[in-house]
C-alpha atoms as a PDB file:
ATOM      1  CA  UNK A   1       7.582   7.852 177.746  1.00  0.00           C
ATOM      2  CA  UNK A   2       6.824   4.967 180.170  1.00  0.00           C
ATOM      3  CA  UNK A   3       3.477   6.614 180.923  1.00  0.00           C
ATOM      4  CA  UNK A   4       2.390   6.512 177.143  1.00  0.00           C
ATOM      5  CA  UNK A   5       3.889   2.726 176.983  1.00  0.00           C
ATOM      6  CA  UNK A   6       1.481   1.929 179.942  1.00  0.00           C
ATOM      7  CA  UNK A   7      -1.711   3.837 178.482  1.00  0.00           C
ATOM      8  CA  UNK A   8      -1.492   1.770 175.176  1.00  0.00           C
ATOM      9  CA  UNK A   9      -0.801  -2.010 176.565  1.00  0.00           C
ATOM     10  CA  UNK A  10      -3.690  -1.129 178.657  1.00  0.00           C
ATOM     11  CA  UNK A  11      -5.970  -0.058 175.125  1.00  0.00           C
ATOM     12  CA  UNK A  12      -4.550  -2.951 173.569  1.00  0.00           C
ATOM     13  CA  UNK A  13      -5.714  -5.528 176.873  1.00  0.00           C
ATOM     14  CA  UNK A  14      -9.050  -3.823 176.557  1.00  0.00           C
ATOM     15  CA  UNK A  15      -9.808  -4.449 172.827  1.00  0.00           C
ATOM     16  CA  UNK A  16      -8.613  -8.235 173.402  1.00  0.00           C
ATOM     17  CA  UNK A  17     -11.016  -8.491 176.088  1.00  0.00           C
ATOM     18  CA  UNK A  18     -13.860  -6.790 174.041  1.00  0.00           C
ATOM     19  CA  UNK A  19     -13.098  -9.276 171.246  1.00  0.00           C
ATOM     20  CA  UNK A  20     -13.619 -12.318 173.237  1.00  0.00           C
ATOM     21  CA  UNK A  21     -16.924 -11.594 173.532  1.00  0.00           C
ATOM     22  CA  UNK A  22     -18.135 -13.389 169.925  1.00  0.00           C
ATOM     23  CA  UNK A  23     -17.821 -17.034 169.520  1.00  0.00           C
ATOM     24  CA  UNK A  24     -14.451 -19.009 169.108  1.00  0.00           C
ATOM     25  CA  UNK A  25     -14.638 -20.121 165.148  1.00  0.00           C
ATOM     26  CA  UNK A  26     -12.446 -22.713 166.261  1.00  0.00           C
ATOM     27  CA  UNK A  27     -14.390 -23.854 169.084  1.00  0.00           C
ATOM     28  CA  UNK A  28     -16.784 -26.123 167.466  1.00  0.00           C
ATOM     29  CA  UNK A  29     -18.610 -26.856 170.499  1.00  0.00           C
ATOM     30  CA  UNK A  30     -19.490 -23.026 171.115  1.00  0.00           C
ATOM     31  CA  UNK A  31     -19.702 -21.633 167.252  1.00  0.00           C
ATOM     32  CA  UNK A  32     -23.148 -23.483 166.048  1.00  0.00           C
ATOM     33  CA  UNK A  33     -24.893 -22.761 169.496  1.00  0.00           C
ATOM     34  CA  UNK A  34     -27.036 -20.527 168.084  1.00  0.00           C
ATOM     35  CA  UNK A  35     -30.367 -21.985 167.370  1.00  0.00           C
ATOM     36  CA  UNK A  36     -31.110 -22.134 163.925  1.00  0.00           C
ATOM     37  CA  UNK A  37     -35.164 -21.369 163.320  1.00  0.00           C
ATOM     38  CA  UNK A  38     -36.605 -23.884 161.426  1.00  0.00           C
ATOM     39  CA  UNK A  39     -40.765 -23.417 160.062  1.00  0.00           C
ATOM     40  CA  UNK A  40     -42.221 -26.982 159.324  1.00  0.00           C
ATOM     41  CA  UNK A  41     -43.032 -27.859 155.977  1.00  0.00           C
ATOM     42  CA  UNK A  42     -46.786 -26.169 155.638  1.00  0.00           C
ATOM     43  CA  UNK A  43     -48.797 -29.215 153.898  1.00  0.00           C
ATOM     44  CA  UNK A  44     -50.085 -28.458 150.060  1.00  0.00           C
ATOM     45  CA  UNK A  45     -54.224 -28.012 150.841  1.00  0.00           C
ATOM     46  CA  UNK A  46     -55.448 -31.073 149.846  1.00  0.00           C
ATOM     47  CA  UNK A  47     -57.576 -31.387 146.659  1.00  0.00           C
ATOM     48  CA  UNK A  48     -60.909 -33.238 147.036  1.00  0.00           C
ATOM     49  CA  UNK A  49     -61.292 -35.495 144.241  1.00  0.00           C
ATOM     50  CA  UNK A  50     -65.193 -35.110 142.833  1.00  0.00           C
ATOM     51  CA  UNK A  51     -66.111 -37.930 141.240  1.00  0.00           C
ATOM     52  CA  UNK A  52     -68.558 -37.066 138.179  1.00  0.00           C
ATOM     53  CA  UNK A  53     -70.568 -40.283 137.166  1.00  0.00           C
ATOM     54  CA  UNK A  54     -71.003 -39.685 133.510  1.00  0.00           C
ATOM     55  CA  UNK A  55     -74.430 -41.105 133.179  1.00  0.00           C
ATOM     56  CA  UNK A  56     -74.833 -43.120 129.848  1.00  0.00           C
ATOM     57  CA  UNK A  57     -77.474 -41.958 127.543  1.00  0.00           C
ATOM     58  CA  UNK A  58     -80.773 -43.355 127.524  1.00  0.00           C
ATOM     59  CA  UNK A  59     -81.352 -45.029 124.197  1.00  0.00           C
ATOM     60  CA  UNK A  60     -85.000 -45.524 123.449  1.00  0.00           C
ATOM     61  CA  UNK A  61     -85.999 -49.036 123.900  1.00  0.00           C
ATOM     62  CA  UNK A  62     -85.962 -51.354 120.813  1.00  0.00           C
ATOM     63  CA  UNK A  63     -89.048 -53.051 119.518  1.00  0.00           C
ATOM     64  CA  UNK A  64     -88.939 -56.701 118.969  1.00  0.00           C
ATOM     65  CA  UNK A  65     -88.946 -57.298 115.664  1.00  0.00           C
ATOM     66  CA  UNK A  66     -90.731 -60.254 115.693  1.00  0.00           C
ATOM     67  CA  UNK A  67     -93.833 -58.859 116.848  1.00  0.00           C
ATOM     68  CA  UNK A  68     -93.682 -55.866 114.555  1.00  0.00           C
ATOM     69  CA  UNK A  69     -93.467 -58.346 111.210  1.00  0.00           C
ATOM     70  CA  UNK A  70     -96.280 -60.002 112.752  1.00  0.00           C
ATOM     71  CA  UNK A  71     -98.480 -57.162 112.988  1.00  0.00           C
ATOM     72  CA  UNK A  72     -97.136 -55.946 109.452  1.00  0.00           C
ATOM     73  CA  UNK A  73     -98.259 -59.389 107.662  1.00  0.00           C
ATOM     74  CA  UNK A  74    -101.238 -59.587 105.477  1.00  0.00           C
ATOM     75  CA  UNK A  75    -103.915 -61.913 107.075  1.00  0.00           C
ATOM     76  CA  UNK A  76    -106.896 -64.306 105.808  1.00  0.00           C
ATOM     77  CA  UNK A  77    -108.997 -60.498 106.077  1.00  0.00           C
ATOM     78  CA  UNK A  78    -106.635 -58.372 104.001  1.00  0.00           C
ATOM     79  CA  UNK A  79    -106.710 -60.760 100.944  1.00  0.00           C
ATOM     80  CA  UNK A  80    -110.329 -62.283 101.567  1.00  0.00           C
ATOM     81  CA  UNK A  81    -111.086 -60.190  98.390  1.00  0.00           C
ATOM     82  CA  UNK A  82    -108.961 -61.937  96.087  1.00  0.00           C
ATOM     83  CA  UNK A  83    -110.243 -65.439  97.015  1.00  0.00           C
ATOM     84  CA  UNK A  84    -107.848 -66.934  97.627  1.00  0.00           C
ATOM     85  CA  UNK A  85    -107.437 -70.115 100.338  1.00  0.00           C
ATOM     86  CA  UNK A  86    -104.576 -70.314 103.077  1.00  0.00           C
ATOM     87  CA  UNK A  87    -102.396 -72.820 102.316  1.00  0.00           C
ATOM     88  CA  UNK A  88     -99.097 -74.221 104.330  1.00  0.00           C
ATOM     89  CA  UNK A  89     -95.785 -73.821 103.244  1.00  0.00           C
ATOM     90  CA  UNK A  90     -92.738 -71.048 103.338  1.00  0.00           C
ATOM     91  CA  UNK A  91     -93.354 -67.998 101.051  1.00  0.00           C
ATOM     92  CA  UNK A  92     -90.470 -67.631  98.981  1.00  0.00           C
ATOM     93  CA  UNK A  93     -89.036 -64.285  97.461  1.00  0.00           C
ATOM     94  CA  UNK A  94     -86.189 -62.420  95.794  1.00  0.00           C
ATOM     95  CA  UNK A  95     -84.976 -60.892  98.805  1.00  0.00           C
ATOM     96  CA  UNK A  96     -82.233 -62.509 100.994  1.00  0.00           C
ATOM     97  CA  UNK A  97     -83.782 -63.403 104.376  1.00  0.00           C
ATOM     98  CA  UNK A  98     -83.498 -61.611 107.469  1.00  0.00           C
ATOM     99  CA  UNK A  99     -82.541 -62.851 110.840  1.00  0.00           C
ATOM    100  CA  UNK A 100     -84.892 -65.656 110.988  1.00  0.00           C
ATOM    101  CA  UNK A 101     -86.653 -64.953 114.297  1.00  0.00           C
ATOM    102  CA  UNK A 102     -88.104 -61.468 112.707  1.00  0.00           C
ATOM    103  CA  UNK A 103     -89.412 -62.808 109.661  1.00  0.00           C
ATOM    104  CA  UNK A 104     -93.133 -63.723 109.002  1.00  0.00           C
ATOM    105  CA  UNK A 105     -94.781 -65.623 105.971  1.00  0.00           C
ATOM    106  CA  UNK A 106     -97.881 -66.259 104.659  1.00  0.00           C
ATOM    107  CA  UNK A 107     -99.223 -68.141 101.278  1.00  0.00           C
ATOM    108  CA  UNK A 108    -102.424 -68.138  99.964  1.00  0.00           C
ATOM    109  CA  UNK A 109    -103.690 -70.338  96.353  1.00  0.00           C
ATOM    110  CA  UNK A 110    -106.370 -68.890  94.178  1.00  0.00           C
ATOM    111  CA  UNK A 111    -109.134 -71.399  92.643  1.00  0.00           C
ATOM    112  CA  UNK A 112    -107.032 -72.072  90.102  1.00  0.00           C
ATOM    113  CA  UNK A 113    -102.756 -73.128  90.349  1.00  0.00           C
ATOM    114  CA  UNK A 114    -101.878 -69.111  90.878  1.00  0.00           C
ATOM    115  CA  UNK A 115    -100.022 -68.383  93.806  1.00  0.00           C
ATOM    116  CA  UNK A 116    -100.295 -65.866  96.488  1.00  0.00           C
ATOM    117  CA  UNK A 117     -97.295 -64.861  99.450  1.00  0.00           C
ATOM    118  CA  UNK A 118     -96.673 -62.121 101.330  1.00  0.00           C
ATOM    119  CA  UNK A 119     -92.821 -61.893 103.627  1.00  0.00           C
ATOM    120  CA  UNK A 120     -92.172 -59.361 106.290  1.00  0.00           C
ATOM    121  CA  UNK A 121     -87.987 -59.318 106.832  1.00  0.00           C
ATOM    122  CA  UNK A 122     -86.603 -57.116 109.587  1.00  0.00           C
ATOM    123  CA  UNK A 123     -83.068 -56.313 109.476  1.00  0.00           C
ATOM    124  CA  UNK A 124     -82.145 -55.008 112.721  1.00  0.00           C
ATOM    125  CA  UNK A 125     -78.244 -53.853 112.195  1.00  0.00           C
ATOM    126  CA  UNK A 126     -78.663 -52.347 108.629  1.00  0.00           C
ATOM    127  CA  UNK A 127     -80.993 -50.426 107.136  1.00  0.00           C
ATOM    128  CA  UNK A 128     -84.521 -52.183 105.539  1.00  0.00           C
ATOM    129  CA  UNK A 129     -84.369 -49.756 102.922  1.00  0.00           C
ATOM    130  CA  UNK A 130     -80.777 -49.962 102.508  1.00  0.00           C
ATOM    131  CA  UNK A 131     -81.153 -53.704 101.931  1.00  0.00           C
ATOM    132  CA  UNK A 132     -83.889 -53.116  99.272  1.00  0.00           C
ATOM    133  CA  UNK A 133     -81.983 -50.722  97.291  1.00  0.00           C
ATOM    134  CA  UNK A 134     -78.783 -53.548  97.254  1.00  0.00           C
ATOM    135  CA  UNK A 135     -81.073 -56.047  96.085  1.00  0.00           C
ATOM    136  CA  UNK A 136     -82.119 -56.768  92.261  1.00  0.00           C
ATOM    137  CA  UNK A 137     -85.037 -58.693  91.598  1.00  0.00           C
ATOM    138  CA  UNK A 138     -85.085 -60.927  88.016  1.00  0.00           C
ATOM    139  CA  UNK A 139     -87.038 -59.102  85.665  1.00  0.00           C
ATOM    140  CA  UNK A 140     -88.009 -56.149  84.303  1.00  0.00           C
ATOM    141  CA  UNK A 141     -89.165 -53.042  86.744  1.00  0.00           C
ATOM    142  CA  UNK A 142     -92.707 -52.472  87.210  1.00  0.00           C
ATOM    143  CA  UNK A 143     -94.433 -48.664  88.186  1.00  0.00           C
ATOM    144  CA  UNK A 144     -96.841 -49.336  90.084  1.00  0.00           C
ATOM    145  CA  UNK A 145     -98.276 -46.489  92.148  1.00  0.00           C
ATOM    146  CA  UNK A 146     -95.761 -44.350  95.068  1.00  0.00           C
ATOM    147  CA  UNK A 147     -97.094 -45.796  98.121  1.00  0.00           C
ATOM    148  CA  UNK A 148     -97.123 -42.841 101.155  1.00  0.00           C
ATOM    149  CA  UNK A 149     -95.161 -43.253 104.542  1.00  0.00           C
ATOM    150  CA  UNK A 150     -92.933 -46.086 103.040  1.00  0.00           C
ATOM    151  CA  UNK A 151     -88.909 -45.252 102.916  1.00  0.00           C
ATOM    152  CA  UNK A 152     -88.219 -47.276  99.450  1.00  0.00           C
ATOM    153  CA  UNK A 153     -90.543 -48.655  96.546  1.00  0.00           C
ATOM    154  CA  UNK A 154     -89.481 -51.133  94.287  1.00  0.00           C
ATOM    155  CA  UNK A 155     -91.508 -53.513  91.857  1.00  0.00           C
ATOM    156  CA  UNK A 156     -90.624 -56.060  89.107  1.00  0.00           C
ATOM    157  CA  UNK A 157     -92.149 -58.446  86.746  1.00  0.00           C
ATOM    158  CA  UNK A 158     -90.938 -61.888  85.308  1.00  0.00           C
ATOM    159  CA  UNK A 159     -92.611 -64.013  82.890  1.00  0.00           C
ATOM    160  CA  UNK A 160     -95.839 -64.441  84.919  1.00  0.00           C
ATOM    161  CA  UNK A 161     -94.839 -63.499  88.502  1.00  0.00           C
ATOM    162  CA  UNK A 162     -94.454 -59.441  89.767  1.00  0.00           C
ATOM    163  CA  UNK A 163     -93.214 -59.114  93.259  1.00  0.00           C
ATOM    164  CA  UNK A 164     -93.285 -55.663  94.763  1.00  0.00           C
ATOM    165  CA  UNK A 165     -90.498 -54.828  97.881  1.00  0.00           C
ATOM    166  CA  UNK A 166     -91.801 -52.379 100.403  1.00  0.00           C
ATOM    167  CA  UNK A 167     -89.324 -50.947 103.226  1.00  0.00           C
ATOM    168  CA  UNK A 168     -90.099 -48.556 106.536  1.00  0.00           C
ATOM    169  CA  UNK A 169     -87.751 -48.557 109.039  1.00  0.00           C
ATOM    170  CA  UNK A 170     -86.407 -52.020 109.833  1.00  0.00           C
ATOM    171  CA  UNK A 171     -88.970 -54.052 108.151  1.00  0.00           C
ATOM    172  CA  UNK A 172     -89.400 -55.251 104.620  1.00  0.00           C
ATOM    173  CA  UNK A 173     -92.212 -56.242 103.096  1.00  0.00           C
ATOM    174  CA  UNK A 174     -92.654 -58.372 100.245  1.00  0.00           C
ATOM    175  CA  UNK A 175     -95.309 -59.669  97.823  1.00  0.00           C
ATOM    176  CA  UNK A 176     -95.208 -62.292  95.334  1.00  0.00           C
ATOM    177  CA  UNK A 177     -98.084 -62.924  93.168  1.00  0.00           C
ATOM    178  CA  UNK A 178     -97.922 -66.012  90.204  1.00  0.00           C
ATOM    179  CA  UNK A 179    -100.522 -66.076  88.384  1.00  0.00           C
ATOM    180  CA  UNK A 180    -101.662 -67.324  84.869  1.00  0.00           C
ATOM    181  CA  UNK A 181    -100.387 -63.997  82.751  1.00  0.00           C
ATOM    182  CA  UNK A 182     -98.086 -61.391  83.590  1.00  0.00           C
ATOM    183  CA  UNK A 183    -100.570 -58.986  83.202  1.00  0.00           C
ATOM    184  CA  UNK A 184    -102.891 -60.758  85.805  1.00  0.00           C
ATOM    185  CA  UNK A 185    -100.207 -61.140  88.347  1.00  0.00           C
ATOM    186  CA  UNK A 186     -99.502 -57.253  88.215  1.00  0.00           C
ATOM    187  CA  UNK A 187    -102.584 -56.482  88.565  1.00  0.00           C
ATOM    188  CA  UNK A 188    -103.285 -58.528  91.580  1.00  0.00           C
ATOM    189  CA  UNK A 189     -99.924 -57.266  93.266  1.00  0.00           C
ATOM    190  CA  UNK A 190    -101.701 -53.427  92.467  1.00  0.00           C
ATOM    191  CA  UNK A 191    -104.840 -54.151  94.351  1.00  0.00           C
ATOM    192  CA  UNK A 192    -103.121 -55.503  97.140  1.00  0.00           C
ATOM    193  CA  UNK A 193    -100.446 -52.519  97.552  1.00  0.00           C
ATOM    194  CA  UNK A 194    -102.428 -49.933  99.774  1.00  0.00           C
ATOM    195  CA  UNK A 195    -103.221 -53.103 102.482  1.00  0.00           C
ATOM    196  CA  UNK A 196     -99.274 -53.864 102.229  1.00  0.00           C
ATOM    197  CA  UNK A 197     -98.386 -50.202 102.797  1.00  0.00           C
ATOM    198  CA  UNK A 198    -101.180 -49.903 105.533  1.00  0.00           C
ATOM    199  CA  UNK A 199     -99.536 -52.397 107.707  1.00  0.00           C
ATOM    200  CA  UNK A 200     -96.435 -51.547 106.890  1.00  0.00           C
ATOM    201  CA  UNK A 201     -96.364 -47.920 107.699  1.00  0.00           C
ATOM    202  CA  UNK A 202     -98.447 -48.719 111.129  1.00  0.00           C
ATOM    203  CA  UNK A 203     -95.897 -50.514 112.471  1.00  0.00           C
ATOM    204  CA  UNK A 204     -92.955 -48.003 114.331  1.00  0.00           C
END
């Protein structure tokens, strides 16, 4: 009996011994020894930033428009057939002026107290034929012949004046003839039509 006693204090002493072995929960100086693996962060790959210039699109250069009513006025040449005589002074017309630093006149006085003029507007932020199609001239309308290459046509007649309003692009070009009848006045604004619309249609 005393034998068996001895054999199982000695099992228990062994198994106490064996669980020493593992670290003492309560020993907080022995419990966390263990070293605890720890990866560094790994960086996100960095993201080059491309830069793409959007380029601006080329717009085409704009013509003075100063130089283009020039070249679309009538001159002493284009009219010599009428005989008429260069004379000073502003042409006036029915149309509301342009910008002031596009526009070109020119007047011209037969032998006898009829007038000749000739405008060129240029309306650079609307449309010339736009702004002939707005605008109403006294009178009654005239036909005169469709002139090729131009964008808008309009002609009238009052009392003993016709005026005729050609537009291409942003130019308008206007004739005013007063003369001694109506019926001379229209005439004269007829045979001078195909020079208008030549210089007109020329120009850009």
């Amino acid at each position: 009996m005393r034998h068996r006693q001895a054999i199982a204090v000695a099992a228990v002493a062994l198994v106490g011994l064996t669980g020493c072995d593992g670290p003492d929960p309560n020993n907080l100086e022995t419990y966390y020894d263990d070293p605890v693996t720890t990866s560094a962060p790994v960086p996100a790959p960095t993201q080059a930033r491309v830069s793409q210039a959007q380029a601006a699109p080329v717009k085409p250069p704009v013509p003075e428009l100063g130089p283009l009513a020039e070249r679309a006025l009538l001159t002493d040449a284009d009219v010599a057939e009428e005989g008429v005589e260069r004379v000073s002074g502003e042409a006036s017309g029915c149309l509301a002026d342009g910008p002031s630093a596009g526009s070109r006149t020119a007047t011209w006085r037969y032998p006898g107290a009829s007038l000749l003029s000739h405008r060129v507007l240029a309306f650079p932020d609307s449309s010339a034929a736009q702004a002939v199609a707005e605008n109403e001239c006294p009178g009654k309308t005239v036909s005169l012949p469709v002139q090729p290459g131009v964008e808008r046509q309009q002609a009238w007649r009052d009392g003993k004046t016709c005026t005729v309003l050609l537009a291409k692009g942003s130019l308008v070009s206007e004739l005013t003839v007063s003369a001694s009848t109506e019926a001379r006045a229209v005439e004269a604004a007829k045979r001078l039509l195909p020079a208008m619309t030549a210089k007109l249609t020329a120009q850009p």
